[in-house]
Protein backbone atom coordinates (compact mmCIF):
# COMPACT_ATOMS: atom_id res chain seq x y z
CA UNK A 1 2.61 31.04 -0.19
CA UNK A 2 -0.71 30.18 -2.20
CA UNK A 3 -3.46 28.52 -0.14
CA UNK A 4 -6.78 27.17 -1.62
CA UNK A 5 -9.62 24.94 -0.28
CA UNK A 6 -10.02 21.20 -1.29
CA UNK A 7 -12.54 18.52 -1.32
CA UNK A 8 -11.31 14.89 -1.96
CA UNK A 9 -14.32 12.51 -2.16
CA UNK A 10 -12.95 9.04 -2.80
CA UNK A 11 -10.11 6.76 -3.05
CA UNK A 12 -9.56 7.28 -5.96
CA UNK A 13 -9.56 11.02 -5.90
CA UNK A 14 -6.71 10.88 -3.02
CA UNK A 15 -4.64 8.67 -5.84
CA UNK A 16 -5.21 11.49 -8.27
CA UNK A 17 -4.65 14.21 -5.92
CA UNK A 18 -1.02 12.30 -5.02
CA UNK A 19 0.11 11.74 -8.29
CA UNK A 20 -0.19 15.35 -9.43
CA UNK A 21 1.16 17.03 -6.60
CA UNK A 22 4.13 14.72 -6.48
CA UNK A 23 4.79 16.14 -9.70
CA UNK A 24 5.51 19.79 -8.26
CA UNK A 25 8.62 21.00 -7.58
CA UNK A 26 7.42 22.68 -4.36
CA UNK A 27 6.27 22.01 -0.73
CA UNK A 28 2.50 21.27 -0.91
CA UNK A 29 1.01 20.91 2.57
CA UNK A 30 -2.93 19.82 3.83
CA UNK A 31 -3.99 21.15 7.08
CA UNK A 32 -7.47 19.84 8.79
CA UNK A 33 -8.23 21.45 12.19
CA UNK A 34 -4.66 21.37 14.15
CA UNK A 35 -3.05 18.59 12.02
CA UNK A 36 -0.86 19.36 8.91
CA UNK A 37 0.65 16.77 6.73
CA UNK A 38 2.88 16.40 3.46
CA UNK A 39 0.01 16.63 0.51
CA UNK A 40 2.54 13.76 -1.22
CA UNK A 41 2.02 11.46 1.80
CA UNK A 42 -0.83 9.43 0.34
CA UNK A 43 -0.82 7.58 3.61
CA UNK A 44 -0.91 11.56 5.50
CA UNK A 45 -4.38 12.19 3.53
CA UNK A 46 -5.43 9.13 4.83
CA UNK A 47 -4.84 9.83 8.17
CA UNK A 48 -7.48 13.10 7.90
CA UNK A 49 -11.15 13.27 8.00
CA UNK A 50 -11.95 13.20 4.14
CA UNK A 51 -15.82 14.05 5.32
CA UNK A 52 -14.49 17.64 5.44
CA UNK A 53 -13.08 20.37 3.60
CA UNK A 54 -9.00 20.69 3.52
CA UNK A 55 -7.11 23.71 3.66
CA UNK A 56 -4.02 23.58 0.48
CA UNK A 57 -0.50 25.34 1.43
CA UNK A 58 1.50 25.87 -1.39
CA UNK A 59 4.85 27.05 -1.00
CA UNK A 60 5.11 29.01 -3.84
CA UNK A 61 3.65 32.32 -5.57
CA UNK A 62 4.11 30.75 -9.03
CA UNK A 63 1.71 27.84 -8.64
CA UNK A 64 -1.28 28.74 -11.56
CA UNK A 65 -0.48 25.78 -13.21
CA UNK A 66 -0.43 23.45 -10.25
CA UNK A 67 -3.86 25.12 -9.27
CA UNK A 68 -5.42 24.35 -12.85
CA UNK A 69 -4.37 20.64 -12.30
CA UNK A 70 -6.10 20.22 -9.18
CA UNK A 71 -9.03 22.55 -10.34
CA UNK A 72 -11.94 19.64 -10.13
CA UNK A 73 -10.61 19.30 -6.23
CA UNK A 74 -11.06 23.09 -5.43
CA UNK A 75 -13.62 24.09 -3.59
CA UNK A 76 -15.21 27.89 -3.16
């Protein structure tokens, strides 16, 4: 498992954010505080407090080119 920390600003940027990790062929998953959703669920992200940074689960060690696609959401 590969974990980074986001930052998604806008509408817009959850739209992105959707589209490119419901291209992977793995589990992504967001966790904010005690609540962890599906990162494909663009209705999930919704349900978190965008004002704050996310926490990025990815179920999978071989995820460098799924972590230069999100690169402008990356935080840290």
């Amino acid at each position: 498992m590969t974990t980074a920390k986001i930052h998604i600003n806008s509408i817009e940027d959850v739209k992105k954010f959707v589209s490119i990790v419901s291209g992977c062929p793995y589990d992504v998953d967001i966790t904010s505080g005690r609540y962890a959703i599906d990162a494909k669920s663009i209705m999930g992200i919704f349900s978190l407090d965008l004002s704050k940074d996310l926490d990025v689960k990815i179920h999978s060690d071989d995820c460098g080119d799924f972590l230069d696609d999100i690169k402008e959401f990356i935080v840290g």
